[in-house]
N, C-alpha and C. Protein backbone atom coordinates (compact mmCIF):
# COMPACT_ATOMS: atom_id res chain seq x y z
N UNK A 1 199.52 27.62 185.80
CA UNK A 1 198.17 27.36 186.29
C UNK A 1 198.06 27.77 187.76
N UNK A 2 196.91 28.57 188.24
CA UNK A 2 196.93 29.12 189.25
C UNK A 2 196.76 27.82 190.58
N UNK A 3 196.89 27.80 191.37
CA UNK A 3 197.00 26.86 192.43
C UNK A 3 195.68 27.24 193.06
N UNK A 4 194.48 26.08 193.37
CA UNK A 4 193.04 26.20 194.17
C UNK A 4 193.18 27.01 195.16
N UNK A 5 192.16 27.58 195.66
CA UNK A 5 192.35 27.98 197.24
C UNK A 5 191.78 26.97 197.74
N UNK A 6 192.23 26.75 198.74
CA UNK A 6 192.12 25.54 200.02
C UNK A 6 191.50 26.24 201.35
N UNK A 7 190.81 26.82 201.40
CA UNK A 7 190.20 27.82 202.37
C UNK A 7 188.97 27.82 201.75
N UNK A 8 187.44 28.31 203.05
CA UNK A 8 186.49 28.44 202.87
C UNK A 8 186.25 30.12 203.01
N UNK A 9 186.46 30.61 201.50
CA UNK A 9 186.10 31.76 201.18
C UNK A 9 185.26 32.59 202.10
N UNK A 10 184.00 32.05 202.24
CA UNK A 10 182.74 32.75 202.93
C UNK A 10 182.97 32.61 204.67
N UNK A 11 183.67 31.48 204.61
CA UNK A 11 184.16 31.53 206.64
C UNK A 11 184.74 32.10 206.95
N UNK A 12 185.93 32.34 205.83
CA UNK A 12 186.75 33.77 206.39
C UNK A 12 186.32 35.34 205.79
N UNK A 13 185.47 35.17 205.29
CA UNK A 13 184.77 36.44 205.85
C UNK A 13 183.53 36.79 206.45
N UNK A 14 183.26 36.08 206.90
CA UNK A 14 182.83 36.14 208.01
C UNK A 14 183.47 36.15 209.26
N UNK A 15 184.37 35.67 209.42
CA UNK A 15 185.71 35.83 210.17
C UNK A 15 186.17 37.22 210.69
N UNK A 16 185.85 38.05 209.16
CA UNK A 16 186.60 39.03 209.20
C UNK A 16 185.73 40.09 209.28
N UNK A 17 184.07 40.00 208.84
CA UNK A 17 183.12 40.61 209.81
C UNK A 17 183.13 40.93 210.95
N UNK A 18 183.01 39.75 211.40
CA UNK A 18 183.24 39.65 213.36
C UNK A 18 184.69 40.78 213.56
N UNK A 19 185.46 40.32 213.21
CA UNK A 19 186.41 41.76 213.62
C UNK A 19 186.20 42.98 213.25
N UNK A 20 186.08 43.43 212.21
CA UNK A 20 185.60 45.16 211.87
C UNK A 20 184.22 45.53 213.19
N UNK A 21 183.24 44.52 212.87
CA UNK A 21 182.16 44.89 213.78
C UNK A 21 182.60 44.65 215.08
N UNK A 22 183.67 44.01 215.59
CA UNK A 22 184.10 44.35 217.18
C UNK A 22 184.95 45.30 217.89
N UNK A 23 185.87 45.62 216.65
CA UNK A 23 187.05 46.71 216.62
C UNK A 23 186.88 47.76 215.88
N UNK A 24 186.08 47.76 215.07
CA UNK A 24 186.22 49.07 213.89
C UNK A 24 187.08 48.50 212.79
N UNK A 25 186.39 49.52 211.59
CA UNK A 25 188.04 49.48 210.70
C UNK A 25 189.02 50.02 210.61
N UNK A 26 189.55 51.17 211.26
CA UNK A 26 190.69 51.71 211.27
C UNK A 26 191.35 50.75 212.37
N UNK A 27 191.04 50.40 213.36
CA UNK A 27 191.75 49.46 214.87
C UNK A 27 191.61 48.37 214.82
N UNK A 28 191.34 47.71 213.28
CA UNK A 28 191.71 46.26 212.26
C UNK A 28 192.75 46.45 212.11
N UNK A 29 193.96 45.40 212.31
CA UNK A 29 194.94 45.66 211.29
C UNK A 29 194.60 44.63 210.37
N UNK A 30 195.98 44.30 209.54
CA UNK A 30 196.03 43.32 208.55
C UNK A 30 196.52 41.72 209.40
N UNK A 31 197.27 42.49 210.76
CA UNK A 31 197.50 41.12 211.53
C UNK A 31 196.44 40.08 212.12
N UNK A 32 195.32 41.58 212.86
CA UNK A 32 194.29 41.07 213.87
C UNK A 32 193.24 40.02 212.28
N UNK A 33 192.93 40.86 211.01
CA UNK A 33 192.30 39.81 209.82
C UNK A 33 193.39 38.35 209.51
N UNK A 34 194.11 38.47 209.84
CA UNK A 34 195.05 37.10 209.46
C UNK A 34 195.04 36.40 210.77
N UNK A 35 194.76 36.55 212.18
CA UNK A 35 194.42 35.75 213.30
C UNK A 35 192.78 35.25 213.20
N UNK A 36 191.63 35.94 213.20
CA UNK A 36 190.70 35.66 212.83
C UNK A 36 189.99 34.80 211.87
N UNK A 37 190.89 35.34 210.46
CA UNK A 37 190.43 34.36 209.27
C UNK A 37 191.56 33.09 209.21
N UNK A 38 192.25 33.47 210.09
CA UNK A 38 193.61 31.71 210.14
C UNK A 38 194.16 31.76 208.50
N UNK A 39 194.13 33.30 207.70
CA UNK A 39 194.58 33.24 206.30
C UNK A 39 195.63 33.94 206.68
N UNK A 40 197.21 33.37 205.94
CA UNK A 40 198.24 34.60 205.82
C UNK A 40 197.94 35.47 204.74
N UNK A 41 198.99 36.97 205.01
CA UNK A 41 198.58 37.98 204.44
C UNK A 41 198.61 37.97 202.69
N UNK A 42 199.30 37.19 202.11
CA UNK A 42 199.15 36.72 200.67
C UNK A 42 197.73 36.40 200.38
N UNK A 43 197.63 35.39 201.12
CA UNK A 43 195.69 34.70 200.77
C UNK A 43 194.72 35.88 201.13
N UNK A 44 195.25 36.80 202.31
CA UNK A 44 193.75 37.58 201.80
C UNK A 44 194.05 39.10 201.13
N UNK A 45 195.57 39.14 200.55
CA UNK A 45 195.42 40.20 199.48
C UNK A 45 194.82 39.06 198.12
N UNK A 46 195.01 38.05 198.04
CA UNK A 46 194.79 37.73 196.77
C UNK A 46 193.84 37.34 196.51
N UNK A 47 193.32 37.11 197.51
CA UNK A 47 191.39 36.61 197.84
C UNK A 47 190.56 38.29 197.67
N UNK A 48 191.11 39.34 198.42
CA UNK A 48 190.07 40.29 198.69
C UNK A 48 190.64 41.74 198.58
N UNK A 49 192.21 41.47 197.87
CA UNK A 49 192.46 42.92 197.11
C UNK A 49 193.18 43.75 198.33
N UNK A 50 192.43 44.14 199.37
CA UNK A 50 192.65 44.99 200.25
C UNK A 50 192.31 44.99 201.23
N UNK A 51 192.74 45.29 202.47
CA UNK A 51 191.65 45.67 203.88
C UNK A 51 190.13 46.39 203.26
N UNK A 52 190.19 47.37 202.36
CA UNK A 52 189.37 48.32 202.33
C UNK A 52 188.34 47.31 201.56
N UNK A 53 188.79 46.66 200.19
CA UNK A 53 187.77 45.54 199.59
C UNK A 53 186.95 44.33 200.64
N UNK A 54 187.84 44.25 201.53
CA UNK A 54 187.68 42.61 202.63
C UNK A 54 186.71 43.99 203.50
N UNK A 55 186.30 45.06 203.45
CA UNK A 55 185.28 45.82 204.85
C UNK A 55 184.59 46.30 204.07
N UNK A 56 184.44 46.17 203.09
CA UNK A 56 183.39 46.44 201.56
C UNK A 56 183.05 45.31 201.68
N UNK A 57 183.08 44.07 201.70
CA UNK A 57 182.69 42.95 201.55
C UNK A 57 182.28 42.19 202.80
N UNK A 58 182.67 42.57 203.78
CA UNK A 58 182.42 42.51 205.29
C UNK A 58 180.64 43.39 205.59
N UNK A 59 181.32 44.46 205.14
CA UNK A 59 180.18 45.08 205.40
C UNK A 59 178.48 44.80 204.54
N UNK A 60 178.57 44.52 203.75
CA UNK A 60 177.55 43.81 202.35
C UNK A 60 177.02 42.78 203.38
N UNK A 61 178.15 41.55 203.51
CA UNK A 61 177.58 40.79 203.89
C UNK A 61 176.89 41.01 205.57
N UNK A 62 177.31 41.58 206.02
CA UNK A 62 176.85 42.01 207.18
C UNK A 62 175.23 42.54 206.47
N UNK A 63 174.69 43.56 205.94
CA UNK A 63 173.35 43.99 205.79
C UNK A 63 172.64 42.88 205.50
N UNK A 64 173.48 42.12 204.25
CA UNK A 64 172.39 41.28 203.94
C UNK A 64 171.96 40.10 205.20
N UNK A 65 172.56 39.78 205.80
CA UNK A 65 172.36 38.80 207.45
C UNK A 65 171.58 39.35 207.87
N UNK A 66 171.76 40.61 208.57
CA UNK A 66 170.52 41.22 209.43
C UNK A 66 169.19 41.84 208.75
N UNK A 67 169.14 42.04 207.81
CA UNK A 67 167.91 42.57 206.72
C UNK A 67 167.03 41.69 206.62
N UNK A 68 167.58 40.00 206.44
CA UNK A 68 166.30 39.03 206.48
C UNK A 68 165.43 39.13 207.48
N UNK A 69 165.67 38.69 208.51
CA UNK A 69 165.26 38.70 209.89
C UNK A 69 164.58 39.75 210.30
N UNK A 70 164.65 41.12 209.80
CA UNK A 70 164.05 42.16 210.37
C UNK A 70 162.75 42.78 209.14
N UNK A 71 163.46 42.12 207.70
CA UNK A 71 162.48 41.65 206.77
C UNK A 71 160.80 41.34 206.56
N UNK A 72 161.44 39.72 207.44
CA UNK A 72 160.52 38.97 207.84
C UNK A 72 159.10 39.66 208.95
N UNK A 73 160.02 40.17 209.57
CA UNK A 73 159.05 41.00 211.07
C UNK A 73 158.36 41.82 210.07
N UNK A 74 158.91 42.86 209.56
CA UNK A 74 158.14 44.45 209.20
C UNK A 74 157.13 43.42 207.91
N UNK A 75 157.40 42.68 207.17
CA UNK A 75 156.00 42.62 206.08
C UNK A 75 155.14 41.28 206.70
N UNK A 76 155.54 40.81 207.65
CA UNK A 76 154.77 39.92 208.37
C UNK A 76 153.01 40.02 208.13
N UNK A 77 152.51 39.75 207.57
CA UNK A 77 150.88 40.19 206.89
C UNK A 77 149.62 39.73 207.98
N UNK A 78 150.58 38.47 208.85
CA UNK A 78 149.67 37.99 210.14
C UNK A 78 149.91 38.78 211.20
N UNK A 79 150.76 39.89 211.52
CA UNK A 79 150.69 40.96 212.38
C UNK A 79 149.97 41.81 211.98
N UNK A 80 149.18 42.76 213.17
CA UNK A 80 149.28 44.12 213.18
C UNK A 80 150.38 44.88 212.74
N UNK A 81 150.09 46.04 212.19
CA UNK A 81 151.13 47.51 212.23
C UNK A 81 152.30 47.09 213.34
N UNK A 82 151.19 47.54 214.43
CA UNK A 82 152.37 47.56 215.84
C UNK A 82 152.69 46.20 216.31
N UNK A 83 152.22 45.11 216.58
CA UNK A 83 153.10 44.27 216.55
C UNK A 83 153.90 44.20 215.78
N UNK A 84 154.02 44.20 214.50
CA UNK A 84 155.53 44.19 213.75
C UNK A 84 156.25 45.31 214.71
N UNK A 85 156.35 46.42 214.79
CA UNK A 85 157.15 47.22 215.24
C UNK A 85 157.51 47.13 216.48
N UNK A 86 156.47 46.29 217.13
CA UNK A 86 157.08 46.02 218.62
C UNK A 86 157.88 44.38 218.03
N UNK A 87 157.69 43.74 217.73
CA UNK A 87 158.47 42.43 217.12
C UNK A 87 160.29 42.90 216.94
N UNK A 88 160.01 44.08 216.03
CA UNK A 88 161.23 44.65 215.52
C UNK A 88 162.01 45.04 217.19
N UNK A 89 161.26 45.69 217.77
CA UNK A 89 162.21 46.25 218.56
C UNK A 89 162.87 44.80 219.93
N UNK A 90 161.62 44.06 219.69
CA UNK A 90 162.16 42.94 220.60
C UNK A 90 163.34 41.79 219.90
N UNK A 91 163.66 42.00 218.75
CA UNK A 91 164.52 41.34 218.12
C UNK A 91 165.73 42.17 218.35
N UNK A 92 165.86 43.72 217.78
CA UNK A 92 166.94 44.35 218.12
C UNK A 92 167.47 43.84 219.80
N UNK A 93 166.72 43.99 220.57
CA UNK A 93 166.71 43.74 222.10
C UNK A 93 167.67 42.73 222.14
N UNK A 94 167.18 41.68 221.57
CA UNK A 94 167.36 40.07 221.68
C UNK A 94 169.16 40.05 221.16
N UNK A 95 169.44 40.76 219.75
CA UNK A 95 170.52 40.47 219.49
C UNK A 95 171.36 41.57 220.30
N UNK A 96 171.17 42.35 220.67
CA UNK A 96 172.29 43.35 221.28
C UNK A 96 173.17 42.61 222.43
N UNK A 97 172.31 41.12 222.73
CA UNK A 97 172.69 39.97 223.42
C UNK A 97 173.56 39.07 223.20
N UNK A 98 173.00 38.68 221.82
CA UNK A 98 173.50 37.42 221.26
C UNK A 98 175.08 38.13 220.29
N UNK A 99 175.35 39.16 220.45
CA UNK A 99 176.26 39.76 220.08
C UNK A 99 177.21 40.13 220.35
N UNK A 100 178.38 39.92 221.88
CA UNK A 100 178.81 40.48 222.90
C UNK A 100 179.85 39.84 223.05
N UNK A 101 181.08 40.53 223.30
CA UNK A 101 182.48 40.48 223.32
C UNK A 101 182.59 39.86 224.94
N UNK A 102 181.82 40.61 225.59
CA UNK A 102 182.06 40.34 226.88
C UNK A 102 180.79 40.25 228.04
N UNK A 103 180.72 40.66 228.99
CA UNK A 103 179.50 40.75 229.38
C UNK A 103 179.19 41.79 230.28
N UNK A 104 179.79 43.01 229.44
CA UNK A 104 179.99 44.62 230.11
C UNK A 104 179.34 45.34 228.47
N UNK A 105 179.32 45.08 227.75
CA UNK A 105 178.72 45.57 226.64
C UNK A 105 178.71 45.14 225.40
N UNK A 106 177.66 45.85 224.79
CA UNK A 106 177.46 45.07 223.13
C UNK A 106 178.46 45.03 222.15
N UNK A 107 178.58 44.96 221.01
CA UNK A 107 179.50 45.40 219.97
C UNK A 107 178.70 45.91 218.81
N UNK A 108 177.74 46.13 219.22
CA UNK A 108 176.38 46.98 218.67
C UNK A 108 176.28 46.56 217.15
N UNK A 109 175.87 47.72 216.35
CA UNK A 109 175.77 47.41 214.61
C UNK A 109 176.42 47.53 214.04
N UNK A 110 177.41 46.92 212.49
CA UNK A 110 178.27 47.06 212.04
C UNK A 110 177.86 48.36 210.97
N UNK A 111 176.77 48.78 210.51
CA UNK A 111 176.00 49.72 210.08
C UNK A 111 176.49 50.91 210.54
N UNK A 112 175.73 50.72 212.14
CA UNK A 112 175.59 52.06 212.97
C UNK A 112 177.45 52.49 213.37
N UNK A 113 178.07 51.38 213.73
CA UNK A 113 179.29 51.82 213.55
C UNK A 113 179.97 52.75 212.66
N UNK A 114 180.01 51.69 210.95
CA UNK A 114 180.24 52.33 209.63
C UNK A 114 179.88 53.61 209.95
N UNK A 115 178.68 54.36 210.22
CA UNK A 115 178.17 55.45 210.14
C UNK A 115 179.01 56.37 210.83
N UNK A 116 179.17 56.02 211.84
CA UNK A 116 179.94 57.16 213.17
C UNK A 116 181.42 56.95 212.85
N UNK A 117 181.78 55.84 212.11
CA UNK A 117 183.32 55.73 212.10
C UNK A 117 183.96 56.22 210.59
N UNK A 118 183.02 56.06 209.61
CA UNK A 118 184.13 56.53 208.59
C UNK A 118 182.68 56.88 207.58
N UNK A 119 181.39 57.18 207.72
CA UNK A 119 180.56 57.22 206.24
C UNK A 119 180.98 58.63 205.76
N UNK A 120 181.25 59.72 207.04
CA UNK A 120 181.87 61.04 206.21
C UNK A 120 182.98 61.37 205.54
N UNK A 121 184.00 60.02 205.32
CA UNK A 121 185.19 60.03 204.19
C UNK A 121 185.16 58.98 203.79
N UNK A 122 184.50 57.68 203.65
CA UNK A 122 184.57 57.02 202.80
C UNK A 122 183.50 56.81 201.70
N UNK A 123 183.53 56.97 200.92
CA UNK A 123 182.30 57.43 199.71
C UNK A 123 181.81 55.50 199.67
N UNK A 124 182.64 54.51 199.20
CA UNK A 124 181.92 53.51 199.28
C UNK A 124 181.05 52.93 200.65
N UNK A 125 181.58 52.83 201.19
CA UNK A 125 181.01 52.87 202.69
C UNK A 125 179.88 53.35 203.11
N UNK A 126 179.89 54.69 202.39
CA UNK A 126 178.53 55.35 202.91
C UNK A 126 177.39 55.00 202.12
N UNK A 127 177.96 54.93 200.31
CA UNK A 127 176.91 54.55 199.73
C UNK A 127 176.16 53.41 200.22
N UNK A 128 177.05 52.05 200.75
CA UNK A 128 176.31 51.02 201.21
C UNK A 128 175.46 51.19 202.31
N UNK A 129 175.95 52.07 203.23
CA UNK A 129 174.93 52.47 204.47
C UNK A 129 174.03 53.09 203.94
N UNK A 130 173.77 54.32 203.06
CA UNK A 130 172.86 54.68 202.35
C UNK A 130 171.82 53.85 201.77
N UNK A 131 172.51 52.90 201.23
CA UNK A 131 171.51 52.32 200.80
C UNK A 131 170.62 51.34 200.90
N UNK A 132 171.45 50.71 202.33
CA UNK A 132 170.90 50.30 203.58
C UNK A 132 169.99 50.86 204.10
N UNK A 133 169.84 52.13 204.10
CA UNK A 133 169.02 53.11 205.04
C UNK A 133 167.71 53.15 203.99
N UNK A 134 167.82 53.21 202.82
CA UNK A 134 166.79 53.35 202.33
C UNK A 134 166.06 51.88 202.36
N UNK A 135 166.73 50.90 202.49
CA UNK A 135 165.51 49.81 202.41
C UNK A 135 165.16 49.46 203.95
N UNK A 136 165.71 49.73 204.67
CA UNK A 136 165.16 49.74 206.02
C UNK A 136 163.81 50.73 206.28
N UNK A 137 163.75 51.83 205.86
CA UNK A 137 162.75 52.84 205.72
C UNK A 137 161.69 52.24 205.05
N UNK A 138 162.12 51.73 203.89
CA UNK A 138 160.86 51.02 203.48
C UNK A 138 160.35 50.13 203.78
N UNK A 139 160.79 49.50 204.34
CA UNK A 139 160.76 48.15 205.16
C UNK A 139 159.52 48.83 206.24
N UNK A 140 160.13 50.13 206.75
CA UNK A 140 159.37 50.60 208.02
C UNK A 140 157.77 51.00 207.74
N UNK A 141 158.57 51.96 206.91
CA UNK A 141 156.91 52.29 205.96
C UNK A 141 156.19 51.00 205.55
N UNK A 142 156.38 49.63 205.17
CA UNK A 142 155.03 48.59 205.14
C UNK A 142 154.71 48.74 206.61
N UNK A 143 155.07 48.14 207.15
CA UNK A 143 154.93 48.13 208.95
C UNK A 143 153.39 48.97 208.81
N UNK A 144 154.43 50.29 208.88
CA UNK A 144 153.78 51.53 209.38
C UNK A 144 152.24 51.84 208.88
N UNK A 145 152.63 51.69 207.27
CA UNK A 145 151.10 51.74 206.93
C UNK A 145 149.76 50.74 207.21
N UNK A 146 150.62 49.72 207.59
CA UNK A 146 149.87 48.44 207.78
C UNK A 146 148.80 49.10 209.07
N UNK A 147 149.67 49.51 210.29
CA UNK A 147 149.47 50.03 210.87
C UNK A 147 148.49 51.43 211.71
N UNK A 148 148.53 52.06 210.00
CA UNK A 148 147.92 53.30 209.91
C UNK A 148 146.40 52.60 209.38
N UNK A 149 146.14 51.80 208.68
CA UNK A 149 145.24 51.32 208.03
C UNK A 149 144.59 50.46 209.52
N UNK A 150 145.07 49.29 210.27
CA UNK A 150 144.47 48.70 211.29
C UNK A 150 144.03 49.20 212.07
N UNK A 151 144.39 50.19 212.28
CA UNK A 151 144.27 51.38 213.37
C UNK A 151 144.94 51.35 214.80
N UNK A 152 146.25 50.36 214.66
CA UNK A 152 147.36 50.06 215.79
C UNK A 152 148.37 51.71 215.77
N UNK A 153 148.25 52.31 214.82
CA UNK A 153 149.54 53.20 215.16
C UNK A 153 148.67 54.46 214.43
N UNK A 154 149.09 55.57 214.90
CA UNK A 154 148.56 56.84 214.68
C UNK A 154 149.08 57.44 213.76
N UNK A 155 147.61 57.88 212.66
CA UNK A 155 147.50 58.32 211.52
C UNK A 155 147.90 59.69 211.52
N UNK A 156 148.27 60.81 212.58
CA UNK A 156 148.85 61.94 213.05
C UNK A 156 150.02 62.69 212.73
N UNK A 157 151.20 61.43 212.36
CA UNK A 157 152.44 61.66 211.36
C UNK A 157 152.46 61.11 210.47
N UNK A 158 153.30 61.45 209.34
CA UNK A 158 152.98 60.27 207.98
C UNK A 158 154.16 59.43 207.83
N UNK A 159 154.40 58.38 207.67
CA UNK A 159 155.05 57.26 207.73
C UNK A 159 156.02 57.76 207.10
N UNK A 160 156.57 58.66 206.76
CA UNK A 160 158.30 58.97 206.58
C UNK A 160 159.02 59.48 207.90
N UNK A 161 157.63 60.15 208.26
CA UNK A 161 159.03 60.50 209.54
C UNK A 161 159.09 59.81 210.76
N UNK A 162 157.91 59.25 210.93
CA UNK A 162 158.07 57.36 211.94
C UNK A 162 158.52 56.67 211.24
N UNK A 163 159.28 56.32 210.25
CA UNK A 163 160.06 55.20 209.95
C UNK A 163 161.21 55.70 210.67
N UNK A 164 161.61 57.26 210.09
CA UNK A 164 162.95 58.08 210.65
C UNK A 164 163.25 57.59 212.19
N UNK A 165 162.09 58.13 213.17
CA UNK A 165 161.80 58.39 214.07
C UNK A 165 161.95 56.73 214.86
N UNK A 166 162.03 55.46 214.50
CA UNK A 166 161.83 54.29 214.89
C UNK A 166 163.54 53.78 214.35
N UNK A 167 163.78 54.28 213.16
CA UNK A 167 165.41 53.98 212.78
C UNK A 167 166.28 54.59 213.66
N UNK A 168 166.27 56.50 214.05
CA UNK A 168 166.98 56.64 215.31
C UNK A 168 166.59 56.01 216.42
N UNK A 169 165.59 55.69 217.15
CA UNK A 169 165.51 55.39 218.17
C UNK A 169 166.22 54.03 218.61
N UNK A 170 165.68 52.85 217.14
CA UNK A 170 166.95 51.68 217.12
C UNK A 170 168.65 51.82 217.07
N UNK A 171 168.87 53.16 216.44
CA UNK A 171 170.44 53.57 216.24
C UNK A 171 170.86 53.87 217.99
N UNK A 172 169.78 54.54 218.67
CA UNK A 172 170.04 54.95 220.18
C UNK A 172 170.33 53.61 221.00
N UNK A 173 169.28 53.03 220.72
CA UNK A 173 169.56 51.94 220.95
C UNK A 173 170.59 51.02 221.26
N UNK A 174 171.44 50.84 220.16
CA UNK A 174 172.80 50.41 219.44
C UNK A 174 174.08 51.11 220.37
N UNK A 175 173.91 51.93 220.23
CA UNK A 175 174.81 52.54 220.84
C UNK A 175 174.69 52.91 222.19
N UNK A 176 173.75 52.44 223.21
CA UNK A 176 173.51 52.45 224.46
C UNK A 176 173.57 51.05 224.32
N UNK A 177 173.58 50.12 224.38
CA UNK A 177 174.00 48.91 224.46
C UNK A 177 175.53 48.79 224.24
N UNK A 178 176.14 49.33 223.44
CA UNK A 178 177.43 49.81 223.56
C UNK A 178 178.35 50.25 224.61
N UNK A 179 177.39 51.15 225.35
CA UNK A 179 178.10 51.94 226.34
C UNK A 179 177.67 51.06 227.43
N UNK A 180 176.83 49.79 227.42
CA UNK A 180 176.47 49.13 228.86
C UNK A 180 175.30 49.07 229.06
N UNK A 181 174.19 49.77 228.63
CA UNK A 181 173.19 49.29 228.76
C UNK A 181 172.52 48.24 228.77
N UNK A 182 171.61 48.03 229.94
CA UNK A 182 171.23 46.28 230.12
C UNK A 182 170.00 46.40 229.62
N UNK A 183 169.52 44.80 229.59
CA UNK A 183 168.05 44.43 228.73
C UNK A 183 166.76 45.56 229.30
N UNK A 184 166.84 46.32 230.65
CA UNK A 184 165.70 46.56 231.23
C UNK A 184 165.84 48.14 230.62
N UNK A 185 167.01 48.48 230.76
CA UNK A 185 166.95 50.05 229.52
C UNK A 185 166.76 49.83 228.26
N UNK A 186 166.81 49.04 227.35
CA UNK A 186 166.86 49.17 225.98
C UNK A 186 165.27 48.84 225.86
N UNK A 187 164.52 47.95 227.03
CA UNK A 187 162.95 47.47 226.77
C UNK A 187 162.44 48.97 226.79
N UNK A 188 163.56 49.91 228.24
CA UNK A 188 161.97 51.02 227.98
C UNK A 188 162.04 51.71 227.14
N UNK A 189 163.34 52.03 226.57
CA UNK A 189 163.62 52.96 225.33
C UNK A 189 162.50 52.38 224.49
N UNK A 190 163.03 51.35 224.38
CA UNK A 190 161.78 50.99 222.85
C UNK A 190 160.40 51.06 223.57
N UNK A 191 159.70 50.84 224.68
CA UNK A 191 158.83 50.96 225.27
C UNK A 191 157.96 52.43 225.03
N UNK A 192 159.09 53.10 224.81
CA UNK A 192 158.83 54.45 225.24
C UNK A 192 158.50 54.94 223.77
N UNK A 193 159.34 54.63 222.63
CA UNK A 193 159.25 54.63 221.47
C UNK A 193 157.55 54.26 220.89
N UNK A 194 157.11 53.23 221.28
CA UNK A 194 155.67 52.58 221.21
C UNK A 194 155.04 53.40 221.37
N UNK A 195 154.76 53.93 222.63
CA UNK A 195 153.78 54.87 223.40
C UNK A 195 153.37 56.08 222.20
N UNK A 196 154.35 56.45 221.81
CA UNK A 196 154.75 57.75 220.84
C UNK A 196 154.01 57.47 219.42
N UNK A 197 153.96 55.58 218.99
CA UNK A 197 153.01 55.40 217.93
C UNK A 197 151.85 55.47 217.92
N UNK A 198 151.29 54.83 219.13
CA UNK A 198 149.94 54.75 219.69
C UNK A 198 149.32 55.82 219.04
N UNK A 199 148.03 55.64 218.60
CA UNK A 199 147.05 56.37 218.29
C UNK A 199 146.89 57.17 219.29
């Protein structure tokens, strides 16, 4: 008879979130996941298969956390178009904060990471960012049309390529908060981003 686990499954991975998204996954080891999750290396091959299963599963749960929240903003029905999209960008703002190793820079998106660090050889990986990307877009597109219809954002491009156009600018984002960027650059970036919806 197999013996219970005595560990809180979902704390340690989340545990083990927080590390991929602060270090990457290749500059994870199996040591730095067994300091973090306080599991020896038996409990989390036998809990999660692999490093590669435990950042498959890291990473999942990572979209689904940040997707509510940014969810909530883009179909918000008591906003405008552009307030949602300015909402969105003041939330990105907000967490590039509440996110921080230190207080020299962010540890940005575990997404935008995935992307730059391994989506061009790892086929699972990417599919999940992929398919991440597509519900974020759509997400953008309610916003957007909401938008196009109120007459807050300009009917001039069609809401595929301002969703595009609002997803890089948040990815720029991400990764200038990375490199050090403080709250008063990332406001005008997105500031600047706005201007560009405007009718």
């Amino acid at each position: 008879m197999a013996r219970p686990r005595t560990f809180d499954e979902d704390r340690a991975l989340d545990a083990a979130m927080r590390a991929f998204w602060a270090n990457g996954y290749e500059a994870t080891s199996t040591q730095d996941l067994c300091e973090a999750t306080g599991l020896g290396r038996s409990s989390i091959y036998n809990t999660f298969t692999s490093k590669h299963d435990l950042f498959r599963r890291a990473l999942t749960r990572y979209i689904e956390i940040m997707s509510v929240p940014q969810a909530e903003i883009l179909e918000d029905a008591g906003r405008s178009g552009m307030e949602r999209i300015q909402a969105l960008f003041a939330r990105i703002v907000t967490s590039e904060y509440e996110y921080r190793e230190d207080d020299e820079a962010s540890i940005g998106c575990l997404t935008v990471n995935t992307v730059v660090e391994l989506a061009r050889r790892d086929p699972e990986a990417a599919a999940l960012v992929e398919r991440d990307l597509g519900t974020r877009l759509g997400l953008l597109r309610i916003a957007l049309e909401a938008g196009q219809r109120d007459g807050t954002i300009t009917a001039e491009r069609d809401t595929d390529a301002l969703a595009r156009f609002i997803n890089a600018t948040i990815g720029g984002m991400r990764v200038s908060a990375q490199a050090g960027a403080g709250r008063a650059a990332l406001e005008s970036i997105a500031d600047t981003a706005l201007v560009a919806l405007r009718p």
